[in-house]
Protein backbone atom coordinates (compact mmCIF):
# COMPACT_ATOMS: atom_id res chain seq x y z
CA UNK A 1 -25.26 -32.76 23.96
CA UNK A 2 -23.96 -34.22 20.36
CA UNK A 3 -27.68 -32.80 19.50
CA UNK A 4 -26.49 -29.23 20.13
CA UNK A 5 -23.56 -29.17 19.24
CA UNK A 6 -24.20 -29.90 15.52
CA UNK A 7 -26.81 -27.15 16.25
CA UNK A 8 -24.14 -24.97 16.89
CA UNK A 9 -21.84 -26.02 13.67
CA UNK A 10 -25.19 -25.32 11.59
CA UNK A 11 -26.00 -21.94 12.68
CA UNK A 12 -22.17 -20.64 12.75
CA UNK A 13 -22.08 -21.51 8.87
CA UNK A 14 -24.91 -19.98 7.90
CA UNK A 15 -23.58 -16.79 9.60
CA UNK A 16 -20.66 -17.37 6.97
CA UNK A 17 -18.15 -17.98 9.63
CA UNK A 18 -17.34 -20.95 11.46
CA UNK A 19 -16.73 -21.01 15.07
CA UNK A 20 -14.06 -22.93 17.11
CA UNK A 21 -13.62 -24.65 20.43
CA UNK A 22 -10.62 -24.44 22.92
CA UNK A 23 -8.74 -22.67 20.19
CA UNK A 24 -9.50 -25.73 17.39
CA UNK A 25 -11.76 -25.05 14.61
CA UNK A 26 -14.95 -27.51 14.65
CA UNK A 27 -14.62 -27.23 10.82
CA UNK A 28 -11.28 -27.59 9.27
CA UNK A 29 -10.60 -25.57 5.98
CA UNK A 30 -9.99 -28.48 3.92
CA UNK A 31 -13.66 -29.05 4.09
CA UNK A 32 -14.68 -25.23 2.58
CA UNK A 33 -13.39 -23.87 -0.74
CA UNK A 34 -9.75 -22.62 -1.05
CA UNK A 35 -8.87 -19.65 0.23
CA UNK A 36 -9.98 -18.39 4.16
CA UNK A 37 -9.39 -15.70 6.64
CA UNK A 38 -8.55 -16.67 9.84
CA UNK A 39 -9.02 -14.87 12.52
CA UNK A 40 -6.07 -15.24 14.54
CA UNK A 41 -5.17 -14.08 18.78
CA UNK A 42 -2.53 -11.75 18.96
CA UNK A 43 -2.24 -10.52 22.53
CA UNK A 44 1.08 -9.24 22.61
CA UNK A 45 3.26 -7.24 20.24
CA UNK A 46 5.56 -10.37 19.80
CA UNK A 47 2.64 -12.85 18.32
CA UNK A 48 2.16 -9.08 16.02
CA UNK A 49 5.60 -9.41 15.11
CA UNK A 50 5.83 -12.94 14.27
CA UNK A 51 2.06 -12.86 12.20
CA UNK A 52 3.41 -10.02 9.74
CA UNK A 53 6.83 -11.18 9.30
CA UNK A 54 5.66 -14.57 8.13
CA UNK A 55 1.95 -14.41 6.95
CA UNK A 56 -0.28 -12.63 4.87
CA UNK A 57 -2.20 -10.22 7.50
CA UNK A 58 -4.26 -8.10 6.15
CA UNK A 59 -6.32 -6.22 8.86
CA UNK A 60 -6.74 -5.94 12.97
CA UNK A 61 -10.23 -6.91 14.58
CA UNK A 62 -9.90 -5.89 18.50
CA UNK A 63 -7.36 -8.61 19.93
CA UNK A 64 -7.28 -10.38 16.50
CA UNK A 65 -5.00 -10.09 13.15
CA UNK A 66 -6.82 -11.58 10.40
CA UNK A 67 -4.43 -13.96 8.31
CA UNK A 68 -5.04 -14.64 4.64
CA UNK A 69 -4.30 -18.51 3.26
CA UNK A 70 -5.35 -21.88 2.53
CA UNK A 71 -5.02 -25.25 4.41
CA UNK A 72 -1.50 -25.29 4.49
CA UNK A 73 -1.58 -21.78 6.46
CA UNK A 74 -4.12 -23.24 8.98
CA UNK A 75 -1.92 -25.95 9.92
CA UNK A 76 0.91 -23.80 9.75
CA UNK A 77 -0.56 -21.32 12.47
CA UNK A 78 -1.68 -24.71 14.38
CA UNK A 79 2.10 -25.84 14.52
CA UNK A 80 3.58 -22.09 15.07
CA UNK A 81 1.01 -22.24 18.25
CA UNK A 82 -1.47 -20.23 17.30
CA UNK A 83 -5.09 -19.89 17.99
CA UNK A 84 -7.48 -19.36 15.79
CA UNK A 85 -10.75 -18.09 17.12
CA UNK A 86 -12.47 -18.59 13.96
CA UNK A 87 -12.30 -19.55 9.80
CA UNK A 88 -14.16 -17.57 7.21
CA UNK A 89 -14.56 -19.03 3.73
CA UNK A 90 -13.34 -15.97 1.65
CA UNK A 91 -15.63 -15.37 -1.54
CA UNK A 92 -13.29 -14.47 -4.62
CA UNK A 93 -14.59 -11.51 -7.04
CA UNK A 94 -16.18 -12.59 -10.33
CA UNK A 95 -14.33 -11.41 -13.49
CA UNK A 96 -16.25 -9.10 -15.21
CA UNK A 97 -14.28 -8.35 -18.64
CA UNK A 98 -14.59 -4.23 -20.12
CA UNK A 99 -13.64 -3.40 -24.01
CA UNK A 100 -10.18 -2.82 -23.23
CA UNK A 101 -10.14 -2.87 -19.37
CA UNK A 102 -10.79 -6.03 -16.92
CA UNK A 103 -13.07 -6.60 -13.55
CA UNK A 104 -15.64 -4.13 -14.92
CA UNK A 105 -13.05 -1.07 -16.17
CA UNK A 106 -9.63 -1.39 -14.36
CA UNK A 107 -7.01 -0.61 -16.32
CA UNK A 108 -4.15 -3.49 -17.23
CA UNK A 109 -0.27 -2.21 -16.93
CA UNK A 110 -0.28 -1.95 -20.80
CA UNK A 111 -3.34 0.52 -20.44
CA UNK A 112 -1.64 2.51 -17.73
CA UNK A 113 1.63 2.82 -19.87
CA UNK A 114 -0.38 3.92 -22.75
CA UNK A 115 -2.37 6.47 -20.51
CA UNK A 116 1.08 8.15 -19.29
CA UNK A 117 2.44 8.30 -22.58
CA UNK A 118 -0.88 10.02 -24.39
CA UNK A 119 -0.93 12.71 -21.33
CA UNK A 120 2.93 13.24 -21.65
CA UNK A 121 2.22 13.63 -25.46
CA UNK A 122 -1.27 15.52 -25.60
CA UNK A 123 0.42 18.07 -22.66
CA UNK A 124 3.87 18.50 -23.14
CA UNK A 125 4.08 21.69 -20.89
CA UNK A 126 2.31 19.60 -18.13
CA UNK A 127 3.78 16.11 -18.19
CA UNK A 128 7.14 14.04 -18.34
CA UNK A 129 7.35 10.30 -18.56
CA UNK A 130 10.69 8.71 -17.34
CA UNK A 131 11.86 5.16 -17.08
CA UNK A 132 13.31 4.79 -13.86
CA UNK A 133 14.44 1.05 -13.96
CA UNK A 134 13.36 -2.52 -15.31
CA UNK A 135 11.30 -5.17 -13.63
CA UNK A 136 12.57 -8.50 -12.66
CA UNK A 137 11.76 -10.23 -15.54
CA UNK A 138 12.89 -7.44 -17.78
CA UNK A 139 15.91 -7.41 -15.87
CA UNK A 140 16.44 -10.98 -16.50
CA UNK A 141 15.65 -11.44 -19.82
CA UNK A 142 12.01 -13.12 -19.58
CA UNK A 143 9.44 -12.67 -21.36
CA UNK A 144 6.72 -10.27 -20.51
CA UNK A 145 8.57 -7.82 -18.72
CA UNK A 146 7.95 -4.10 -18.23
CA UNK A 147 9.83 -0.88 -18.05
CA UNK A 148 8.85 0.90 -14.66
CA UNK A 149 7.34 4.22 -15.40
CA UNK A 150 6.73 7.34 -13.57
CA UNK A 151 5.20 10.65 -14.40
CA UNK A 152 5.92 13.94 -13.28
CA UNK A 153 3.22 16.85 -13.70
CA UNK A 154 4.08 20.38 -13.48
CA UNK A 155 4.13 23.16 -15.45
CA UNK A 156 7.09 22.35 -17.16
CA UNK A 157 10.47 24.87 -16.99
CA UNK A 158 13.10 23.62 -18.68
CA UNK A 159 15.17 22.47 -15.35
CA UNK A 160 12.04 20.62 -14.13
CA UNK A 161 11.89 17.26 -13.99
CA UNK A 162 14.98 16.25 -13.54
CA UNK A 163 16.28 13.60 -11.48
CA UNK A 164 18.64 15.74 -8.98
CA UNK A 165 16.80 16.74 -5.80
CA UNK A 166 18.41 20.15 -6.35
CA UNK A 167 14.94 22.28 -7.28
CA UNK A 168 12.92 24.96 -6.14
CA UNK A 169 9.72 23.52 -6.70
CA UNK A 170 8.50 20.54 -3.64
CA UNK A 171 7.71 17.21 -4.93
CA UNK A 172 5.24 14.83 -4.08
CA UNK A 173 5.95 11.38 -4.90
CA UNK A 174 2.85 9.04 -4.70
CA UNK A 175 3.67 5.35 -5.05
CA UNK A 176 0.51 2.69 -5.90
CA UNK A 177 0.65 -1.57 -6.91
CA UNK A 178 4.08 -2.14 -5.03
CA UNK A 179 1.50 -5.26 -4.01
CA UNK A 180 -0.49 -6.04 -7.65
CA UNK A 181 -3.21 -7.69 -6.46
CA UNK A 182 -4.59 -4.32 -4.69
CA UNK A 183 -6.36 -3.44 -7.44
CA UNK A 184 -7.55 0.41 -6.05
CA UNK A 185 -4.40 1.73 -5.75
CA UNK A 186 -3.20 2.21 -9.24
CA UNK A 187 -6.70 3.50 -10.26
CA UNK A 188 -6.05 6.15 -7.08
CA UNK A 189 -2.86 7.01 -8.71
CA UNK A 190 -4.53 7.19 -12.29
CA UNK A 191 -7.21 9.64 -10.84
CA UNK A 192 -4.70 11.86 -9.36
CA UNK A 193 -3.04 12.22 -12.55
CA UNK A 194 -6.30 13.10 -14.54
CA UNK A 195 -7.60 15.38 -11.57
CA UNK A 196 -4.07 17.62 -12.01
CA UNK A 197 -4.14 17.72 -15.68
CA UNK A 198 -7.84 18.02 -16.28
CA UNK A 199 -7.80 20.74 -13.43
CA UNK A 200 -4.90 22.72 -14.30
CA UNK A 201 -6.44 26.53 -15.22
CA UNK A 202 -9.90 25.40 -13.53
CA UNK A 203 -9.36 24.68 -10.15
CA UNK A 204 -7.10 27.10 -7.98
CA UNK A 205 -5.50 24.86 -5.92
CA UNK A 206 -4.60 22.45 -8.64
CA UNK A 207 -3.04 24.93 -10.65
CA UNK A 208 -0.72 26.48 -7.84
CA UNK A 209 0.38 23.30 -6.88
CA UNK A 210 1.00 22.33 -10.76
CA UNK A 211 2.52 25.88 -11.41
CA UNK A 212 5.12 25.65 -7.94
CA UNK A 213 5.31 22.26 -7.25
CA UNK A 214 6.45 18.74 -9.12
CA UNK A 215 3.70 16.07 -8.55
CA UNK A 216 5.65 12.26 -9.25
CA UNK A 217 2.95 9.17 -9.76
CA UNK A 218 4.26 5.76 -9.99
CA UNK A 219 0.85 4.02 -10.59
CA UNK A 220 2.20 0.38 -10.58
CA UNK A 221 5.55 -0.12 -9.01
CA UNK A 222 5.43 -3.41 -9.24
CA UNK A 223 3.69 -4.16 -13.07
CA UNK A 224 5.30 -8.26 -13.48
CA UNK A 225 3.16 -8.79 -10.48
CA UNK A 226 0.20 -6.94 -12.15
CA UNK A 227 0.58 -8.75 -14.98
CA UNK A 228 0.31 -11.98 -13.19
CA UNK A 229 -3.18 -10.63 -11.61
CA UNK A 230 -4.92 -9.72 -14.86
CA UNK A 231 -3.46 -13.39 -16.49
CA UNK A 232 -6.29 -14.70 -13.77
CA UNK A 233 -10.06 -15.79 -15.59
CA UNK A 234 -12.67 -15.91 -14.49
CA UNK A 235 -10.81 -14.13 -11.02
CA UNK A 236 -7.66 -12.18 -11.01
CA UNK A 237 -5.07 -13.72 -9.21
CA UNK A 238 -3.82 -12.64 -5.84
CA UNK A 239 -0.19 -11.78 -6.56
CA UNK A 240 1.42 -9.91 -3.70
CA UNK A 241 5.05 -10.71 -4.85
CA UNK A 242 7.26 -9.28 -8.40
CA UNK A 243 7.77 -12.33 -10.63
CA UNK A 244 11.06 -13.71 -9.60
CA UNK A 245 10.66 -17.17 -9.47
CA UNK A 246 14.64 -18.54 -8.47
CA UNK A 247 14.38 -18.99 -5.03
CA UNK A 248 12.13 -22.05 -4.17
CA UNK A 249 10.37 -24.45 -5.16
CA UNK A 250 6.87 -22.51 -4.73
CA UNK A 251 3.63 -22.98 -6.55
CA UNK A 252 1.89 -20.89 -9.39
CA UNK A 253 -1.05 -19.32 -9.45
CA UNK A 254 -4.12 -20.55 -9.36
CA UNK A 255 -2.74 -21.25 -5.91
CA UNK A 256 -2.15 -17.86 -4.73
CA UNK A 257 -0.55 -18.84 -0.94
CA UNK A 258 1.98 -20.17 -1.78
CA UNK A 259 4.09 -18.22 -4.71
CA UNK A 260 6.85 -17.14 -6.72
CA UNK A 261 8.39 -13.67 -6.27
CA UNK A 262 9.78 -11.37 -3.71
CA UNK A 263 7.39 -9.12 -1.31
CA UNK A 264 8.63 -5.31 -2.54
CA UNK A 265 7.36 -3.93 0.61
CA UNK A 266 9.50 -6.25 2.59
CA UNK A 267 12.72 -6.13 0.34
CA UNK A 268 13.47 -2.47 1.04
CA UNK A 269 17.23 -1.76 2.50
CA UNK A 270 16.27 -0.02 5.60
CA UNK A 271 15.38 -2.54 8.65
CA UNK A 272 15.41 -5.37 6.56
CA UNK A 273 15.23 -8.71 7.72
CA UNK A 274 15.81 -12.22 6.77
CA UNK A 275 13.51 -15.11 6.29
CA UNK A 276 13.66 -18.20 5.50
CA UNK A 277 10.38 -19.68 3.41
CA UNK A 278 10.63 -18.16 0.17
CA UNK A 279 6.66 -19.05 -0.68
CA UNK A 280 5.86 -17.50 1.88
CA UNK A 281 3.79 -14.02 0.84
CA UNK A 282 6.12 -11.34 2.90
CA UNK A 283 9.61 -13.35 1.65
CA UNK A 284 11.92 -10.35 1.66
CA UNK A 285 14.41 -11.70 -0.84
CA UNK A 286 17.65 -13.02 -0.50
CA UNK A 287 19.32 -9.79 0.73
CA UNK A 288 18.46 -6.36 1.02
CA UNK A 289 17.01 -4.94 -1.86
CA UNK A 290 17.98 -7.65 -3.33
CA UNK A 291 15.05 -7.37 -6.45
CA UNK A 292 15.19 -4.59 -9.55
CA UNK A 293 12.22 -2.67 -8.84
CA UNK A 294 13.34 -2.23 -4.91
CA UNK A 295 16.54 -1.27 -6.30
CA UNK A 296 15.34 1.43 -8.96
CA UNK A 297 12.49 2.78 -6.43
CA UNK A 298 14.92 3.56 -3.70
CA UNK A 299 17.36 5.01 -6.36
CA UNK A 300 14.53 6.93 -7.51
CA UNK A 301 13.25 8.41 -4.08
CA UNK A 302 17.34 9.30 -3.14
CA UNK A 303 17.69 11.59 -6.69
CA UNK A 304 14.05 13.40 -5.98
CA UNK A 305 14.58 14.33 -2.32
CA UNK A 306 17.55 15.38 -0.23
CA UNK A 307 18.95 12.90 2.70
CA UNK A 308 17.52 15.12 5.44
CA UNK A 309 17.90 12.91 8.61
CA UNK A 310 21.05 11.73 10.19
CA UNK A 311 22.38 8.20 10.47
CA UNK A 312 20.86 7.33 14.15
CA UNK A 313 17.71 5.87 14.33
CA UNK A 314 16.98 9.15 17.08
CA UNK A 315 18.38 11.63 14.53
CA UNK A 316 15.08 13.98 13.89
CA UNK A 317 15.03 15.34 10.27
CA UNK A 318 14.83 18.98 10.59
CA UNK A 319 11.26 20.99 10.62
CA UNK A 320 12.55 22.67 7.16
CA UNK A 321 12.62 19.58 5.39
CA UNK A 322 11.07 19.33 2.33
CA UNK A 323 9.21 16.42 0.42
CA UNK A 324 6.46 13.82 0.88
CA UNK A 325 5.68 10.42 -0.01
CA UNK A 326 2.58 8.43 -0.19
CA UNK A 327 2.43 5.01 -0.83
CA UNK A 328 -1.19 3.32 -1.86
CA UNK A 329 -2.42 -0.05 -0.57
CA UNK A 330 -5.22 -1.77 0.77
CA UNK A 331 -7.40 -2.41 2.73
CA UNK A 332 -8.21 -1.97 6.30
CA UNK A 333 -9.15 2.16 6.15
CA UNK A 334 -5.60 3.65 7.87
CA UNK A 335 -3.24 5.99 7.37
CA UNK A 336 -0.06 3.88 8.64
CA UNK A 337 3.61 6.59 10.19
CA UNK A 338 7.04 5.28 10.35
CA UNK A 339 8.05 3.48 12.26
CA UNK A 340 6.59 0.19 10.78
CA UNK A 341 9.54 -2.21 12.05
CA UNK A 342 8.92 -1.60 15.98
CA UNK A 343 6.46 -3.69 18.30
CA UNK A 344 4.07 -1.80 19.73
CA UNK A 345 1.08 -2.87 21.90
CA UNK A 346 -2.36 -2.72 20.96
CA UNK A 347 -3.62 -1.36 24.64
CA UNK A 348 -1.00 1.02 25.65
CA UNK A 349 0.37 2.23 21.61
CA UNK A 350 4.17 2.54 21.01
CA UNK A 351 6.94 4.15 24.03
CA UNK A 352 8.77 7.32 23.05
CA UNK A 353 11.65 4.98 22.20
CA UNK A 354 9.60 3.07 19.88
CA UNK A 355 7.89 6.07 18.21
CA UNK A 356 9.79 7.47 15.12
CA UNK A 357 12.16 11.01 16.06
CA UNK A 358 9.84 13.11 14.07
CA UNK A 359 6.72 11.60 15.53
CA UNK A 360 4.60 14.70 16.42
CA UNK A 361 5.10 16.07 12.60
CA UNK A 362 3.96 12.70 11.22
CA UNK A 363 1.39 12.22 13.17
CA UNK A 364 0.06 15.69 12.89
CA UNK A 365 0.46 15.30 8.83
CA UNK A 366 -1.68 12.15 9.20
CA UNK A 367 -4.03 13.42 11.09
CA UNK A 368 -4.71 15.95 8.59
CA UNK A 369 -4.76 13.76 6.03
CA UNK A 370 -7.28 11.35 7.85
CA UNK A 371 -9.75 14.17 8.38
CA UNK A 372 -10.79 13.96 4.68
CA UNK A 373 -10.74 10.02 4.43
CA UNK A 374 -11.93 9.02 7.88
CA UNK A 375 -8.96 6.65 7.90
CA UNK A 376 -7.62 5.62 11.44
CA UNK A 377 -3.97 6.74 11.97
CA UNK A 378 -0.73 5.68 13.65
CA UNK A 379 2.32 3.15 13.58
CA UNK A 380 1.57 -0.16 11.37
CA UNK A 381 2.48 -2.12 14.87
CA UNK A 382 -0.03 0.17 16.39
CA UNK A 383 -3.20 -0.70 14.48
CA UNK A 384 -1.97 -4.19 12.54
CA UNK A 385 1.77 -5.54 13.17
CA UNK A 386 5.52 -4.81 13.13
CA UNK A 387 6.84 -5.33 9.45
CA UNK A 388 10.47 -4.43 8.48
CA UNK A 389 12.21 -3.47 4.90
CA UNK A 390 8.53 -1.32 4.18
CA UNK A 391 8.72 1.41 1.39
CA UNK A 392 7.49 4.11 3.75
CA UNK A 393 10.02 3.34 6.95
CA UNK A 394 12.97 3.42 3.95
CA UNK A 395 11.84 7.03 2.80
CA UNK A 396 12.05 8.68 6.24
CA UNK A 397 14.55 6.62 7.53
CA UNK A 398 16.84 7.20 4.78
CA UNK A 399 15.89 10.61 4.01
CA UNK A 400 13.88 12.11 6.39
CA UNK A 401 10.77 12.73 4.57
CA UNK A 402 7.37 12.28 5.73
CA UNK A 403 6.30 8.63 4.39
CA UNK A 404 3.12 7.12 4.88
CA UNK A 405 1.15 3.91 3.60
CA UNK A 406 -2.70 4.75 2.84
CA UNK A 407 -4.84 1.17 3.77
CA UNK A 408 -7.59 2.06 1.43
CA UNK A 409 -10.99 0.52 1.25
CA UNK A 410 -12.72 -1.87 3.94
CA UNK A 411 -12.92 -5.24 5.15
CA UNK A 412 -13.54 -7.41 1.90
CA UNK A 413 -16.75 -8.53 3.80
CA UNK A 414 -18.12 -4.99 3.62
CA UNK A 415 -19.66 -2.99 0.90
CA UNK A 416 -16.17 -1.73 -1.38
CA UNK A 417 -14.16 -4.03 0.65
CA UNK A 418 -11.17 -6.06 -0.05
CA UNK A 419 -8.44 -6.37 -2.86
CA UNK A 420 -10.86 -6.13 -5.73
CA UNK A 421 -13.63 -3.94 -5.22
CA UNK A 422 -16.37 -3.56 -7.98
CA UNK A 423 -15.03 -0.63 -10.60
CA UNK A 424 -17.83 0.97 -9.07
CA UNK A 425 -16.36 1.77 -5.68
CA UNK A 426 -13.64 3.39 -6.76
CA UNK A 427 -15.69 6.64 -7.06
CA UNK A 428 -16.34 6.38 -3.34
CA UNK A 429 -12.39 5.71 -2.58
CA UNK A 430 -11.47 8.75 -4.81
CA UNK A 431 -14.28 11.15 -3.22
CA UNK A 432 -12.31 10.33 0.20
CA UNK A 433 -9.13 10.49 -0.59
CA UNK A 434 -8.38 13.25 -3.48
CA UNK A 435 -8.73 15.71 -1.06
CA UNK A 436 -6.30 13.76 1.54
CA UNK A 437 -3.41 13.81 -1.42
CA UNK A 438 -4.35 17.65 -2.36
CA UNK A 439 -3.64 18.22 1.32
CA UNK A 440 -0.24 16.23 1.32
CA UNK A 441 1.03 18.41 -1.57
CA UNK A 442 0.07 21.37 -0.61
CA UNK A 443 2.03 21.03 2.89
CA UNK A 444 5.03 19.32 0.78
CA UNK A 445 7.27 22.46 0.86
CA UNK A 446 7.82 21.87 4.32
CA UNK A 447 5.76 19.32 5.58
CA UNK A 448 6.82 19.37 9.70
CA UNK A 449 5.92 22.84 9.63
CA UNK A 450 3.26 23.02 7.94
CA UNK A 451 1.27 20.21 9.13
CA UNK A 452 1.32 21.84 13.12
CA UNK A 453 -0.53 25.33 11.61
CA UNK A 454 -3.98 26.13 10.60
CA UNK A 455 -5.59 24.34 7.80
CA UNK A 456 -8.14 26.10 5.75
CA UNK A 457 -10.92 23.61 4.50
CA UNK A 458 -13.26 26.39 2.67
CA UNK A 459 -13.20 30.19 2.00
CA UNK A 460 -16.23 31.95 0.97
CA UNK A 461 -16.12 35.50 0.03
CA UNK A 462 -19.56 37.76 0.68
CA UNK A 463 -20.14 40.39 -1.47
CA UNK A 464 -21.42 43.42 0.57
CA UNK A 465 -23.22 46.72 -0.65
CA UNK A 466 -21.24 50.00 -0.57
């Protein structure tokens, strides 16, 4: 019996996973290298709760939420009464430095600056650069702290542009890096900029939405956090958090699971809720929007787009609202609909009490959009776990305006999976989702509406003899 069971252990190793019995893992993680994903049972839309509140999930398997950590996290889930079915060493990416880029040609925050400010300048008529707020370090007076940037592209009028959501024209604000260590969504953000300039006067599309609508790209909302990433040799760091380091007394990187900083995409002032454990990756801050960049985004988002939705959490926005918002992450391949702060079960989805007032014109939007990408779509407690204070739940909430969170890219065990894809992949990402964000702004005028009529995906004109 000892005979086969050490069988067993062998076998389930070399299969790059290790298998557990009666809920205890044969092989503990302080025997593999640092950092794991555990595969952890979550049966009920409470133990979904409770997982994405306090630990760094990062993607639903079946009955499972896979849990991100080291050690300390596996005897944390152990003592929070857990189970963990099984414990996957998790590879890191090798560094691979470019000229002026790093991990083989992703651009650092510097770069990204430097590439809004040359399009601003080389295409005046096309694109404005703001400074919408300071990060925390900025803020506070620490070194190595940015300006946050964003770019609007249109063809310019003199009253475009303009922070007062009093305009003709629809916007479109798409939000990527509120976590830095996702390293594809700031190069999805950079594409789209490049696609709407380059393609202005070539492609139709692109230049009626760049001659009637205002296109806003934030391609790192969080860039102290990125800058922590790319300070990571021969691997980027795993930030998640901004760079405020006065609450705790947490770690540094190299030891990425328990850190500094404030999750953005749990600080927002909408649903927000209160924790405790201030290394902890989702730590929501002290209060809400309690950190700089939280505070500048959402003061942002409230001068580009009207408050269209009442005060109750049943008030509907009205079908003639206008304005959408994307915000980029990764991975896991969804397209994630308010609300994010409800539980919902896995077998039977979310009650009409749980689903957000405006739930047939999100979900309709989304399910156009995940035509082109192939993305799953519905409610983050839905298809991962409940999370309050998110970016996307404060933009409809708050305003009424169509919000969604693009998951983007697969498992990190697949090919062009995980945080840090190779470069490479990113052509793949872009191929799936370009058309995805075309589709978002084109419908951004009034968005409800829009998204429950026809959608043309090709014309074709043939020429006939007379």
């Amino acid at each position: 019996m000892r005979g086969k069971s050490l069988l067993l252990v062998a076998v389930c190793l070399c299969l790059g996973s290790v298998a557990l019995s009666h809920g205890r893992a044969w092989l503990r993680a302080e025997t593999a290298p640092a950092v794991f994903e555990f595969s952890v049972e979550a049966t009920s839309p409470s133990d979904s709760a409770r997982l994405g509140q306090t630990y760094d999930v990062v993607t639903r398997r079946g009955d499972v939420l896979v849990v991100l950590g080291d050690a300390q996290t596996q005897r944390k889930l152990e003592a929070d009464g857990f189970i963990i079915r099984a414990v996957r060493p998790l590879p890191l990416p090798e560094l691979a430095f470019g000229a002026q880029t790093y991990y083989g040609g992703y651009r650092t925050v510097a770069e990204m600056e430097a590439f809004m400010d040359s399009i601003a300048a080389a295409r005046p008529d096309l694109a404005t650069v703001i400074t919408y707020g300071h990060s925390w370090r900025k803020a506070n007076n620490r070194p190595n702290g940015h300006d946050l940037k964003a770019i609007c592209l249109t063809r310019r009028r003199l009253q475009d542009c303009q922070l007062n959501p009093n305009t003709d024209k629809p916007r479109l604000l798409l939000i990527a890096a509120i976590h830095p260590r996702e390293l594809s969504t700031s190069e999805m953000a950079l594409r789209w900029i490049e696609f709407l300039v380059n393609d202005y006067g070539v492609h139709p599309d692109v230049t009626w939405l760049m001659d009637d609508h205002e296109l806003w790209v934030i391609p790192v909302a969080n860039p102290d956090g990125r800058w922590i990433v790319e300070q990571g040799s021969p691997t980027p760091y795993t930030q998640r958090k901004n760079a405020n380091d006065t609450q705790g007394t947490c770690s540094v990187p190299p030891n990425d699971w328990s850190q500094h900083g404030v999750d953005l995409n749990r600080n927002a002032s909408f649903q927000w809720l209160a924790q405790s454990n201030p290394c902890s990756l989702t730590y929501p801050g002290t209060a809400p929007a309690s950190e700089p960049e939280q505070q500048a985004l959402e003061a942002l988002m409230a001068q580009l787009f009207h408050d269209q939705r009442g005060a109750g959490l049943n008030d509907a926005a009205p079908i003639t609202s206008t304005g959408v918002m994307l915000t980029l992450h990764s991975y896991s391949d969804l397209i994630l609909l308010p609300w994010g702060w409800v539980s919902c079960s896995t077998t039977t989805g979310c009650s009409p009490s749980q689903r957000a007032p405006n739930d047939a014109g999100l979900r309709a939007l989304a399910f156009r959009m995940g035509y082109f990408t192939g993305y799953a779509i519905g409610q983050a407690s839905e298809l991962l776990y409940s999370a309050r204070g998110t970016t996307d739940d404060w933009a409809y909430g708050v305003l009424g305006i169509p919000a969604f969170t693009f998951e983007i890219g697969p498992d990190w065990w697949q090919s062009c999976g995980g945080f840090m894809p190779p470069y490479t992949c990113q052509d793949t990402f872009w191929a799936l989702n370009r058309e995805a964000f075309l589709y978002a702004a084109k419908v951004a005028r009034q968005p409800y509406a829009l998204s429950h009529g026809p959608t043309v995906i090709a014309a074709a004109v043939t020429p006939s003899a007379v």
